[in-house]
C-alpha atoms as a PDB file:
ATOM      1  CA  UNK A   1      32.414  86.109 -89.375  1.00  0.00           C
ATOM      2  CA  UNK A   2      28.838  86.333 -90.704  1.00  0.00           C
ATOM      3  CA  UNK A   3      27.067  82.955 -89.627  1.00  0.00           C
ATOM      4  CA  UNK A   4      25.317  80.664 -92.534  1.00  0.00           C
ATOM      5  CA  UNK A   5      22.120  81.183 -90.917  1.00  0.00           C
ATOM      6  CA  UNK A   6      22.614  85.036 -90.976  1.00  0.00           C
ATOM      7  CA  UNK A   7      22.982  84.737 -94.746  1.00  0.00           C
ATOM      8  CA  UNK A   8      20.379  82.498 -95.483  1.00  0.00           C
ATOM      9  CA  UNK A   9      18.024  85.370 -93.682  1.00  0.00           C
ATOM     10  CA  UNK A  10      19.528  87.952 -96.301  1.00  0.00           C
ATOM     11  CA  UNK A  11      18.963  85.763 -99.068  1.00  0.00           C
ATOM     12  CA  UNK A  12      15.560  84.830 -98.065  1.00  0.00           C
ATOM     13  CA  UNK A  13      14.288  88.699 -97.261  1.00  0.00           C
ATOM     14  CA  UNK A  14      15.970  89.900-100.444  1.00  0.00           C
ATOM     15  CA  UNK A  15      13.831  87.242-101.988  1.00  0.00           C
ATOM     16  CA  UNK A  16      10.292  88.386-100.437  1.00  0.00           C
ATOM     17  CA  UNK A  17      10.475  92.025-101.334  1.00  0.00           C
ATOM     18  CA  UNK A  18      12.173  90.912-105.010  1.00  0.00           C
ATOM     19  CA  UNK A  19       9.059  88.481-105.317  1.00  0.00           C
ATOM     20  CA  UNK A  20       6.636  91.406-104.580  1.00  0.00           C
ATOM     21  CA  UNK A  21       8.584  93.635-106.905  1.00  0.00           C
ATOM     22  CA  UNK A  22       8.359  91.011-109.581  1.00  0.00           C
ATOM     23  CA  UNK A  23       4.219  89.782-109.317  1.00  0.00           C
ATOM     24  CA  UNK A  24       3.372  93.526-109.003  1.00  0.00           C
ATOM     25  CA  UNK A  25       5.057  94.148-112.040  1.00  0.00           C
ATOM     26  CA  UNK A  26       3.927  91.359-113.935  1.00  0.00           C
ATOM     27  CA  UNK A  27       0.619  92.233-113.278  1.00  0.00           C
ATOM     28  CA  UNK A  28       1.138  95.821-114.842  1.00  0.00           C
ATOM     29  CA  UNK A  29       2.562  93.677-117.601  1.00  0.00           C
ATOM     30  CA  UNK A  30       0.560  91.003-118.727  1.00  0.00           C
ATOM     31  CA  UNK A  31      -2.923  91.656-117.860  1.00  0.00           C
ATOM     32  CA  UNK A  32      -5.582  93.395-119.239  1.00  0.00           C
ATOM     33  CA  UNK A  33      -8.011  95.631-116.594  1.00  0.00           C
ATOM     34  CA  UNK A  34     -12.026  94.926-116.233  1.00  0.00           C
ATOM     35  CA  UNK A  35     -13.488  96.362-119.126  1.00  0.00           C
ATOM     36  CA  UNK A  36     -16.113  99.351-117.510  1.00  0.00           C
ATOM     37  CA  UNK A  37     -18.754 100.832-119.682  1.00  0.00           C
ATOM     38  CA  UNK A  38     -19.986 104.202-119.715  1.00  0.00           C
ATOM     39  CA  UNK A  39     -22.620 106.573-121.447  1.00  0.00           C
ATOM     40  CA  UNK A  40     -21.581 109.174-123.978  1.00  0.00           C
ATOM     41  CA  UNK A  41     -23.011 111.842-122.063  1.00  0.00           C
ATOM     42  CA  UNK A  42     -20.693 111.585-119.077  1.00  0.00           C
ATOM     43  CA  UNK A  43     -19.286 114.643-118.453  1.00  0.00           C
ATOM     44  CA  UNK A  44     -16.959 113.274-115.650  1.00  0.00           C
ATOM     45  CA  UNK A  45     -14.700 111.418-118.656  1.00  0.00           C
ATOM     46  CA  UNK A  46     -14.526 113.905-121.096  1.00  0.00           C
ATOM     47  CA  UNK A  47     -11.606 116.037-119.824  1.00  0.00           C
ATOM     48  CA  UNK A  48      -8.540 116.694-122.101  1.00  0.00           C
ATOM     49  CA  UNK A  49      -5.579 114.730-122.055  1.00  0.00           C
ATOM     50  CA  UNK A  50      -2.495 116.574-120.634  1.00  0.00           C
ATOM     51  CA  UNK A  51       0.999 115.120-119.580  1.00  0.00           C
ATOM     52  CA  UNK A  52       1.653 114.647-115.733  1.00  0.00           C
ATOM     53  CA  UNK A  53       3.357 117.470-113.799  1.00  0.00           C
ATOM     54  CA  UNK A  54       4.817 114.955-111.646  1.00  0.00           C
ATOM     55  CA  UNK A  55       6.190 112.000-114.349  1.00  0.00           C
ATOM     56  CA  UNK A  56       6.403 108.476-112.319  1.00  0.00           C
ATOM     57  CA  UNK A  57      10.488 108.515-113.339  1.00  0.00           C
ATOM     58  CA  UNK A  58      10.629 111.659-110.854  1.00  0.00           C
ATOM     59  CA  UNK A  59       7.959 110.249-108.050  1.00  0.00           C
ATOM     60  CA  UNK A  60      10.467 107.162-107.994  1.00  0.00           C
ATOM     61  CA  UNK A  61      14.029 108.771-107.905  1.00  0.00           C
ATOM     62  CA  UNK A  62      12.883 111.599-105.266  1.00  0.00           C
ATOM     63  CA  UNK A  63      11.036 109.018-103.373  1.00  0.00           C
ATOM     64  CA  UNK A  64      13.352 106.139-103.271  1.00  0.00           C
ATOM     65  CA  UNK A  65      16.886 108.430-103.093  1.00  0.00           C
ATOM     66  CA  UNK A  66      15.872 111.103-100.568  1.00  0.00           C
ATOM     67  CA  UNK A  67      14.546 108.848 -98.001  1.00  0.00           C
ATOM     68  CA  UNK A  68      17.878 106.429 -98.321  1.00  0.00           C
ATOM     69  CA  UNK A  69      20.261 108.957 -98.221  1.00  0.00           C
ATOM     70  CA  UNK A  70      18.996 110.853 -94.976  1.00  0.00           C
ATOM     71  CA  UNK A  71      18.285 107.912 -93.413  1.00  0.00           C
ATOM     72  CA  UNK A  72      22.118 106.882 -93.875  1.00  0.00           C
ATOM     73  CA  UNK A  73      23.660 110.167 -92.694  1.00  0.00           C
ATOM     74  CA  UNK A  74      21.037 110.060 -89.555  1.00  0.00           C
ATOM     75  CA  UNK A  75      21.987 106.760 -89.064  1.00  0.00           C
ATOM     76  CA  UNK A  76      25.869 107.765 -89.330  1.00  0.00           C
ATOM     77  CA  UNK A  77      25.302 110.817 -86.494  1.00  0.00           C
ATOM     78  CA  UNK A  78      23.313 108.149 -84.186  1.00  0.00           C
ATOM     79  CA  UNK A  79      26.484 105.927 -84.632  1.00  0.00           C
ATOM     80  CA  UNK A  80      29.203 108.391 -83.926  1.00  0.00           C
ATOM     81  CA  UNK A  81      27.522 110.101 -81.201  1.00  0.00           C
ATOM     82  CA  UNK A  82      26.903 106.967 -79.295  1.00  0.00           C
ATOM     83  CA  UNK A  83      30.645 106.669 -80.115  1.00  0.00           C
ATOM     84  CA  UNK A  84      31.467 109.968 -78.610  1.00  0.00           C
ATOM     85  CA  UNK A  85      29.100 109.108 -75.333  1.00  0.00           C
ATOM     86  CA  UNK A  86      30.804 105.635 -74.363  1.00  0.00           C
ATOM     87  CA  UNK A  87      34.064 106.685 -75.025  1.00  0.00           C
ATOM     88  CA  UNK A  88      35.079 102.883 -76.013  1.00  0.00           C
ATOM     89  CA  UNK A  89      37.107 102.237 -78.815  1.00  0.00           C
ATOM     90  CA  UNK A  90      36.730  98.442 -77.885  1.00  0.00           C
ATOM     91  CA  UNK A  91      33.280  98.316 -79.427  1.00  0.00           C
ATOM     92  CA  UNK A  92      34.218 100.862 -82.430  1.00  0.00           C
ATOM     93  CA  UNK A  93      34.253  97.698 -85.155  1.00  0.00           C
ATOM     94  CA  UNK A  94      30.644  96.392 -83.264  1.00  0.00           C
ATOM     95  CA  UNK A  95      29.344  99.685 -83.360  1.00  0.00           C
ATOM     96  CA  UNK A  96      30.218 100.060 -86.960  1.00  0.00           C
ATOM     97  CA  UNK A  97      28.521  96.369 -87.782  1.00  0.00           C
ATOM     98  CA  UNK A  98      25.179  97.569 -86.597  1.00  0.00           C
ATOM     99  CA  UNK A  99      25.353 100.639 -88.293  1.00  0.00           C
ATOM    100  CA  UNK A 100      24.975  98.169 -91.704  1.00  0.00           C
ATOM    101  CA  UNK A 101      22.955  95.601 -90.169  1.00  0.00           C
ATOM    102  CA  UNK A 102      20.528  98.816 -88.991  1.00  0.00           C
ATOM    103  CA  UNK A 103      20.657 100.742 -92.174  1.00  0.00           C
ATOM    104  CA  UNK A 104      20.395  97.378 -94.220  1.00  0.00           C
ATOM    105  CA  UNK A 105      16.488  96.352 -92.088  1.00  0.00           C
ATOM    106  CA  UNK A 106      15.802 100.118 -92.804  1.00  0.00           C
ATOM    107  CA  UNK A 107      16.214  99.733 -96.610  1.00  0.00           C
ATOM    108  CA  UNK A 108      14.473  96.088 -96.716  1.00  0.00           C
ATOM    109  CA  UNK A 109      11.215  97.083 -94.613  1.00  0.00           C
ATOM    110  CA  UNK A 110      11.274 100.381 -96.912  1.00  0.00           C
ATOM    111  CA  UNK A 111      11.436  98.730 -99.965  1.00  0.00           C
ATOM    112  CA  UNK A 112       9.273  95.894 -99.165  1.00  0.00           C
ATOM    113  CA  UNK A 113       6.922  98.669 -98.456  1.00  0.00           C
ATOM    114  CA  UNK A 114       7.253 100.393-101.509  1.00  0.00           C
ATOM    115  CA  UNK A 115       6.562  97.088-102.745  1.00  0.00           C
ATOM    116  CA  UNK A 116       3.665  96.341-101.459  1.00  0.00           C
ATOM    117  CA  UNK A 117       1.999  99.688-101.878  1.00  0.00           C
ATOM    118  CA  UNK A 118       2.802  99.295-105.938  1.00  0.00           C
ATOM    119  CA  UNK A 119       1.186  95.656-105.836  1.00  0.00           C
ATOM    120  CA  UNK A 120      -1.888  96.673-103.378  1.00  0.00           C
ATOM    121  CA  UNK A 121      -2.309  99.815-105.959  1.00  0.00           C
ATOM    122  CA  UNK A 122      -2.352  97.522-108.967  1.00  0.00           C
ATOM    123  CA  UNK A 123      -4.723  94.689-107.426  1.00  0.00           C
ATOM    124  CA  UNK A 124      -7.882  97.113-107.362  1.00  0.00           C
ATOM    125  CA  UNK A 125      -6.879  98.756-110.716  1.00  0.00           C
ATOM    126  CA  UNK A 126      -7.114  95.838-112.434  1.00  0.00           C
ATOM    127  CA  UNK A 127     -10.260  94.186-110.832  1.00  0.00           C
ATOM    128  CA  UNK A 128     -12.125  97.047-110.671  1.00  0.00           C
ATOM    129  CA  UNK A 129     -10.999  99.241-114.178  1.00  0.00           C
ATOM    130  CA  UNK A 130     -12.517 102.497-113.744  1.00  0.00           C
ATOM    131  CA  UNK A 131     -12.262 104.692-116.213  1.00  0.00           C
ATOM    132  CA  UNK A 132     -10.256 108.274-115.973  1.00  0.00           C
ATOM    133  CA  UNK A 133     -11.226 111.559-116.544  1.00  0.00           C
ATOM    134  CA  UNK A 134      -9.684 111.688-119.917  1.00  0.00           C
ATOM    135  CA  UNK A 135     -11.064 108.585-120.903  1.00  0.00           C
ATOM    136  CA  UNK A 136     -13.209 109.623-124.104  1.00  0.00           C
ATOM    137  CA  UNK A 137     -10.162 111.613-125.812  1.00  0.00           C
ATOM    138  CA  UNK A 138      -8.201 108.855-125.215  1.00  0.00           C
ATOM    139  CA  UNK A 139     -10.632 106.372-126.494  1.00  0.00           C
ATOM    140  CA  UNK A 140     -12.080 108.556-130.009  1.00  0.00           C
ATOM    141  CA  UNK A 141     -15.212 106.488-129.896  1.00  0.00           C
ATOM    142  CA  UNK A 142     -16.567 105.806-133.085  1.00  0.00           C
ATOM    143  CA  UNK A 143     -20.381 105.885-132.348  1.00  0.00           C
ATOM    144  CA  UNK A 144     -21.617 104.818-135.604  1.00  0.00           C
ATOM    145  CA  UNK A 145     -20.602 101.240-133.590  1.00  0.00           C
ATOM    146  CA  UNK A 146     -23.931 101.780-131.289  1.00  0.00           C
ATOM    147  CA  UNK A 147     -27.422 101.467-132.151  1.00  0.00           C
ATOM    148  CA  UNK A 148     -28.452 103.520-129.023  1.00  0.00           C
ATOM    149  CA  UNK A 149     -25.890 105.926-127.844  1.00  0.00           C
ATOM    150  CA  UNK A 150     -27.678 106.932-124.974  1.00  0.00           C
ATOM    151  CA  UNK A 151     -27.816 103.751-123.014  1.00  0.00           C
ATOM    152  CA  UNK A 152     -24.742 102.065-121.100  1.00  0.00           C
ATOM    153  CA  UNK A 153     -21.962 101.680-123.836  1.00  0.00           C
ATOM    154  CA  UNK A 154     -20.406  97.919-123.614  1.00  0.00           C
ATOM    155  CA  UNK A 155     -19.548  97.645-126.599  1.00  0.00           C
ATOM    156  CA  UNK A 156     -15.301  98.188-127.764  1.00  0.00           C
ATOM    157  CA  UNK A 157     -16.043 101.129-130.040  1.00  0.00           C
ATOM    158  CA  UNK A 158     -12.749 102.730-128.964  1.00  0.00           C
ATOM    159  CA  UNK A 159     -10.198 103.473-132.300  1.00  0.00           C
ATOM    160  CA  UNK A 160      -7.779 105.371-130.738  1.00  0.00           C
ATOM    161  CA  UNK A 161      -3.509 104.091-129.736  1.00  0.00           C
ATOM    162  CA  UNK A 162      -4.117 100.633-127.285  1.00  0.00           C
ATOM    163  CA  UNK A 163      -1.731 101.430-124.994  1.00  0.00           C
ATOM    164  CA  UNK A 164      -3.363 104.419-124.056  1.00  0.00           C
ATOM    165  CA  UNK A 165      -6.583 103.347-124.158  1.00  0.00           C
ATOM    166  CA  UNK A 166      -5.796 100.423-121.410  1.00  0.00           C
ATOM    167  CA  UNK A 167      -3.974 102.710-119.288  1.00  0.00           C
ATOM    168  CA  UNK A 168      -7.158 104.948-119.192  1.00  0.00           C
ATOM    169  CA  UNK A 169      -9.078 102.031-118.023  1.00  0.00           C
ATOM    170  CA  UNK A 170      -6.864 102.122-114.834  1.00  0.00           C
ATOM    171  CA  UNK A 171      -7.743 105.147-112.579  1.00  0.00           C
ATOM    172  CA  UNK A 172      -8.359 103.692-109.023  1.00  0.00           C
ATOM    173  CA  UNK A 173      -6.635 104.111-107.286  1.00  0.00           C
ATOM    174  CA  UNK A 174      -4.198 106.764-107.646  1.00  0.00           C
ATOM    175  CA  UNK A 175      -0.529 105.021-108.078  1.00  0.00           C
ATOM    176  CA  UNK A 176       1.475 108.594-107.618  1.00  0.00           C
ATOM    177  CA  UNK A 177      -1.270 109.210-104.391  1.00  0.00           C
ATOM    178  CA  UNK A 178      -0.472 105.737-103.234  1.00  0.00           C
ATOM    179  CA  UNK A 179       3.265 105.768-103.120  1.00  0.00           C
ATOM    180  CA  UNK A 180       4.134 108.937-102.763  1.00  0.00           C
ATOM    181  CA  UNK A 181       2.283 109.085 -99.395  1.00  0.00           C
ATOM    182  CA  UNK A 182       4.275 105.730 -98.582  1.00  0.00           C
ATOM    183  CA  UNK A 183       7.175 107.490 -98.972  1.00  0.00           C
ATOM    184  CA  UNK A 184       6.345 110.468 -96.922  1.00  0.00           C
ATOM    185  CA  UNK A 185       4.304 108.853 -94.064  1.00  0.00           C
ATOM    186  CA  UNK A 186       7.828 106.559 -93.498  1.00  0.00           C
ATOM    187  CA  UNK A 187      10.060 109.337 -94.039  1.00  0.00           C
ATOM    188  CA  UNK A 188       7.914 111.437 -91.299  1.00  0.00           C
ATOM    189  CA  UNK A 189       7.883 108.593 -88.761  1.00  0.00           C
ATOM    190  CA  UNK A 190      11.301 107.810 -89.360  1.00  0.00           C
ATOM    191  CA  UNK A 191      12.631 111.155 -88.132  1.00  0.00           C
ATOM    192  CA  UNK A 192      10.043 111.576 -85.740  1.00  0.00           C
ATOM    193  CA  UNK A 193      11.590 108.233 -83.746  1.00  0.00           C
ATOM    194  CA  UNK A 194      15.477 108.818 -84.774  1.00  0.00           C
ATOM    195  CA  UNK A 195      16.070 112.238 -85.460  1.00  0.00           C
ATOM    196  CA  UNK A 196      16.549 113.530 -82.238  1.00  0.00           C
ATOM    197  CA  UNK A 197      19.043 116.765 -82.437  1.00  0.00           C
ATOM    198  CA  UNK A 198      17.256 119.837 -80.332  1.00  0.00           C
ATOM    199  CA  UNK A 199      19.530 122.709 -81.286  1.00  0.00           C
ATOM    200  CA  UNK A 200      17.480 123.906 -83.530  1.00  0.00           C
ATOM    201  CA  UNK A 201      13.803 122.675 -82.481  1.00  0.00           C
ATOM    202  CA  UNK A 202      12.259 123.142 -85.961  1.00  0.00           C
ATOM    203  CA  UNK A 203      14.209 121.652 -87.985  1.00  0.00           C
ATOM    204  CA  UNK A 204      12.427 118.339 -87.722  1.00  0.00           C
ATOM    205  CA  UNK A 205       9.075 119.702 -88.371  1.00  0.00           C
ATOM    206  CA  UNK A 206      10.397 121.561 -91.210  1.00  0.00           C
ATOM    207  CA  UNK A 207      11.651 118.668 -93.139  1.00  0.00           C
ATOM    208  CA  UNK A 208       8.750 116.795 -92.119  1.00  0.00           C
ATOM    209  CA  UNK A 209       6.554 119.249 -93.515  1.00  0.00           C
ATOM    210  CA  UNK A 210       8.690 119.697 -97.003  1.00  0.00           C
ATOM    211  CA  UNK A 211       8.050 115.721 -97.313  1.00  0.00           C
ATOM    212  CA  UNK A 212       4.691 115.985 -96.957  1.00  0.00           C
ATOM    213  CA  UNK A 213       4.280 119.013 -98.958  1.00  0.00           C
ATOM    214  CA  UNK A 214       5.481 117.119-102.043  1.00  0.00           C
ATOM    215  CA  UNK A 215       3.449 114.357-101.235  1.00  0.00           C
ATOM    216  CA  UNK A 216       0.177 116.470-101.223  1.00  0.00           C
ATOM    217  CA  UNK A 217       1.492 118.427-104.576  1.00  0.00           C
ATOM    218  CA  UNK A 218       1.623 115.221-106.021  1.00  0.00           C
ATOM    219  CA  UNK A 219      -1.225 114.063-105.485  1.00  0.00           C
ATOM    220  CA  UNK A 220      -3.503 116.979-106.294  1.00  0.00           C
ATOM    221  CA  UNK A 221      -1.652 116.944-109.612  1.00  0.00           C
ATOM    222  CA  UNK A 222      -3.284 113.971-110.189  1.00  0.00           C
ATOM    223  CA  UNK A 223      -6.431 115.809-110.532  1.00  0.00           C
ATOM    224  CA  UNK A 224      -5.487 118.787-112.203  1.00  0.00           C
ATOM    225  CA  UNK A 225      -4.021 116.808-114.562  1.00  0.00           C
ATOM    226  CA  UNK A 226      -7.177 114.812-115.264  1.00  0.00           C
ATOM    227  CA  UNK A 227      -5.441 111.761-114.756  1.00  0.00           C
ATOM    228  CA  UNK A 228      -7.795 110.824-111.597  1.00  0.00           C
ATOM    229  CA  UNK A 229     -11.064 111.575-109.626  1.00  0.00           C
ATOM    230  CA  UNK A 230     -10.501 113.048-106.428  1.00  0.00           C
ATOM    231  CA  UNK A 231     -12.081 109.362-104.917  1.00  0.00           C
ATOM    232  CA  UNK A 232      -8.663 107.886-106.702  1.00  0.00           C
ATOM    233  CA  UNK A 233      -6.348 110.062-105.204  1.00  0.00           C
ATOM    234  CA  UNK A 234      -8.155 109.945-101.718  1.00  0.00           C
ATOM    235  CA  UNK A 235      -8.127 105.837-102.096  1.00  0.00           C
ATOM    236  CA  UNK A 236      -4.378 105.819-103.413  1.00  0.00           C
ATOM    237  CA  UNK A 237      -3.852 108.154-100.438  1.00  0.00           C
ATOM    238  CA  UNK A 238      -5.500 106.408 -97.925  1.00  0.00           C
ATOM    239  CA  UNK A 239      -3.631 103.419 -98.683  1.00  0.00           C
ATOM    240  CA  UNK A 240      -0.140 104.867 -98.853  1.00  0.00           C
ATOM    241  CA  UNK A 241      -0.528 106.238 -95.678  1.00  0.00           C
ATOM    242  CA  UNK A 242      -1.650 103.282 -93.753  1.00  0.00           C
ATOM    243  CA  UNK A 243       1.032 101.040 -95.248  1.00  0.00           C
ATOM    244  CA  UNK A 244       3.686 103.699 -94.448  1.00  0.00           C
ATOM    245  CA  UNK A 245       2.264 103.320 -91.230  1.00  0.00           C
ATOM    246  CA  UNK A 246       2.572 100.051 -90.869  1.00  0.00           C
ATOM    247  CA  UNK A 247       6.089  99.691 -91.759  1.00  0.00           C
ATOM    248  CA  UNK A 248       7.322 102.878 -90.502  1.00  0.00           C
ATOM    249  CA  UNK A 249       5.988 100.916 -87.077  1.00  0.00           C
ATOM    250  CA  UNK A 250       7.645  97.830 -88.333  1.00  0.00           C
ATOM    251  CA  UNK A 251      11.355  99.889 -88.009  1.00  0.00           C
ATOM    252  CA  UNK A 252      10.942 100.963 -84.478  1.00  0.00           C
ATOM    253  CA  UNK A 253      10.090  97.485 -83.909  1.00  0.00           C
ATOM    254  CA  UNK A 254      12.886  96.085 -85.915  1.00  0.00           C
ATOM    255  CA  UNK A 255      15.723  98.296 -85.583  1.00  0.00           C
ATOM    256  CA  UNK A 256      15.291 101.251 -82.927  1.00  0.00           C
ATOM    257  CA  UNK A 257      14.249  98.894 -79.977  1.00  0.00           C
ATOM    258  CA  UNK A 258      16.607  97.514 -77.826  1.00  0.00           C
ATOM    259  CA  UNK A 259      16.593  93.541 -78.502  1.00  0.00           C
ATOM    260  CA  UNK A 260      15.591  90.835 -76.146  1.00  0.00           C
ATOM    261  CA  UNK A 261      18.217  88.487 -76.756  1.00  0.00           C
ATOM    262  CA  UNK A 262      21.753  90.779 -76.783  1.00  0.00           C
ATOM    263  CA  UNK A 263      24.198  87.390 -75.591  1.00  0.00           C
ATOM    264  CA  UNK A 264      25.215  87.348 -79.617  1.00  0.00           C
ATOM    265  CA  UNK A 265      26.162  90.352 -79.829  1.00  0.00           C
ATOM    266  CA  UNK A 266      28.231  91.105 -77.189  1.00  0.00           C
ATOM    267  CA  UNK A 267      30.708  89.142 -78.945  1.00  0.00           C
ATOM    268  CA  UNK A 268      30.814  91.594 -82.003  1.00  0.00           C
ATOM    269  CA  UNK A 269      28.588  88.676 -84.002  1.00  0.00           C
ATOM    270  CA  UNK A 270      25.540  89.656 -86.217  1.00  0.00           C
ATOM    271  CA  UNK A 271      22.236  88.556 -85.006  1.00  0.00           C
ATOM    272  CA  UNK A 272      20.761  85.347 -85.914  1.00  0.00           C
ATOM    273  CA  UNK A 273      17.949  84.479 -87.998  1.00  0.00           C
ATOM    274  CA  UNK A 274      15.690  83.929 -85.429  1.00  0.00           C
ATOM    275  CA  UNK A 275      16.577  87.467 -83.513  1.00  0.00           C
ATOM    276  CA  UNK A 276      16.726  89.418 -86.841  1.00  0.00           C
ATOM    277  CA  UNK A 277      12.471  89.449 -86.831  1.00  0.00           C
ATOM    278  CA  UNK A 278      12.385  90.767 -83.160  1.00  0.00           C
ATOM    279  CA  UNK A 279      14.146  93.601 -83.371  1.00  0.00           C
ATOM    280  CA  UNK A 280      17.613  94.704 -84.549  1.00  0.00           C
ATOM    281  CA  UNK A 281      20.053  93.978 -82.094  1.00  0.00           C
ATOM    282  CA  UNK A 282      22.053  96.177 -80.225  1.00  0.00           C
ATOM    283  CA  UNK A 283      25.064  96.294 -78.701  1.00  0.00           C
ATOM    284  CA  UNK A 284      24.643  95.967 -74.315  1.00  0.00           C
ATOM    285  CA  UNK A 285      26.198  99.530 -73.760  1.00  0.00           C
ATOM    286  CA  UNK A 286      23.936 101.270 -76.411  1.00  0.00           C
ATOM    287  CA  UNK A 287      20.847 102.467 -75.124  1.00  0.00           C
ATOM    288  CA  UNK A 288      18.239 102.855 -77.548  1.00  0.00           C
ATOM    289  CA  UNK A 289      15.807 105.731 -76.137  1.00  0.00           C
ATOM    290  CA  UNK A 290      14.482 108.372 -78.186  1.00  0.00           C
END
C-alpha cells in the first residue's frame, strides 16, 4: 500500500513544477516587456521578417517526447537485466515498483526543469525588452511621429499588428536556445550515467551527438531566421545548459544512487517523504554502479 505521506509528496511535487508552469506562463500572458528605444539608422533591426524553421510546437513535442520515451525503455532494460542478474522472482513486484517510482522522479526533475528554464527565459525578456533583428518591419514606424529622427526614438510610433510588435520587443534571450539545450544537456547526461550497454561502443556517443546536433540546428536557426542576435542565442544557450546541468545532476542524485536509508524498502514499501529528496531508493540486492 502507498503510505499517506508518500502521496502527500506526489501531490506536493506535482504542485511545484505545475506552479512554475503556471507563473511562467502567466507572465508570457499578461505582461507587457520594457519598452527599448532605438535610432532609425540601426542596421542591426532592420532584417526581414521570415517564419521559424524550427516552430516552438515542434521544439516542444521532440523535446518533451523523445527524452520520455528513451528514458522509459532504458529504464525498462536496467529493470529486467537486474532481473536477469539476481535471478529472484521474490523481488519481481519490488523491482517493478521502483521502476515507476524511478521513471516517475525522472519525469518530475525533467519537467520541473523544463520549467524553470521557460520561466528563467521569460524573467530577462521581460525586464530587459530588447528588440529583435526584425524589429523595424515588424514595427512600420511612421516617422512623421518624430521631430528628430536621428536621435534615440522613445516615442510609440509603431502602426503595425500589436501582437507582433510586443513579441519583437522580446529577443533576449533566446527561448528555442534556452530549452532546447535543456533538453539536450539532460538527455546527454542521462545516458551518459544509465545507458551502459558496450556491445556496440558508439552507440552512446552517437545518440548523444544526434541530440545535440538538433540542439545546435536550433539554435543557429534562430539567427538565420532573424529572430535573435547571436548574444540571445549564446545567453538562451548558456542558460539551458547550466540548468540541464543542474538537474541532470539532480537525477543521479535522486534516482541512480543507492539510498541511505533502504529498511523501507526491503519490505516492497515506497519510500517516504523524507527519503524521496535523498535519493530514490533502491531495493538492498540492486546495486546501483554505472
Amino acid at each position: 500500500m502507498v503510505s499517506g505521506l508518500v502521496i502527500l509528496s506526489v501531490v506536493i511535487e506535482i504542485g511545484i513544477f505545475v506552479s512554475v508552469a503556471v507563473i511562467s506562463v502567466c507572465m508570457r500572458n499578461f505582461l507587457s516587456p520594457h519598452k527599448q528605444g532605438f535610432f532609425k539608422d540601426d542596421e542591426s533591426l532592420m532584417h526581414p521578417y521570415h517564419s521559424s524553421t524550427i516552430p516552438s510546437y515542434v521544439l516542444y513535442i521532440v523535446g518533451f517526447l523523445v527524452p520520455p520515451a528513451v528514458m522509459l525503455l532504458v529504464e525498462l532494460i536496467h529493470v529486467k537485466n537486474i532481473k536477469l542478474k539476481r535471478g529472484n522472482a521474490k523481488n519481481s513486484a519490488l523491482f517493478n515498483k521502483q521502476l515507476v517510482w524511478n521513471f516517475y522522479h525522472l519525469m518530475c526533475l525533467f519537467i520541473f526543469g523544463a520549467g524553470v528554464t521557460h520561466l528563467l527565459t521569460n524573467i530577462p525578456k521581460y525586464c530587459i525588452g530588447r528588440l529583435r533583428p526584425h524589429f523595424i518591419e515588424v514595427c512600420k514606424p511612421d516617422w512623421s511621429l518624430v521631430n528628430d529622427t536621428s536621435k534615440y526614438i522613445t516615442e510609440d510610433i509603431c502602426t503595425g499588428e500589436k501582437a507582433l510588435i510586443q513579441e519583437a520587443r522580446l529577443s533576449f534571450p533566446s527561448g528555442h536556445s534556452s530549452m532546447a539545450l535543456y533538453c539536450a544537456v539532460v538527455f546527454m547526461l542521462y545516458l551518459q550515467k544509465r545507458f551502459t550497454w558496450k556491445g556496440v561502443f558508439l552507440i552512446r556517443p552517437l545518440i548523444q551527438t544526434i541530440a545535440f546536433s538538433m540542439a545546435f540546428f536550433t539554435c543557429l536557426s534562430r539567427i538565420s531566421d532573424y529572430k535573435h542576435h547571436w548574444s540571445d542565442v549564446l545567453g538562451g544557450a548558456v542558460l539551458g545548459i547550466v540548468i540541464g546541468y543542474i538537474i541532470a545532476h539532480a537525477m543521479v542524485e535522486c534516482v541512480f544512487k543507492k539510498a541511505a536509508r533502504l529498511a523501507r524498502t526491503t519490505s516492497g514499501e515506497l519510500p517516504s517523504t523524507f527519503s524521496v529528496y535523498r535519493s530514490s531508493p533502491v531495493p538492498a540486492s540492486v546495486s546501483t554502479h554505472f
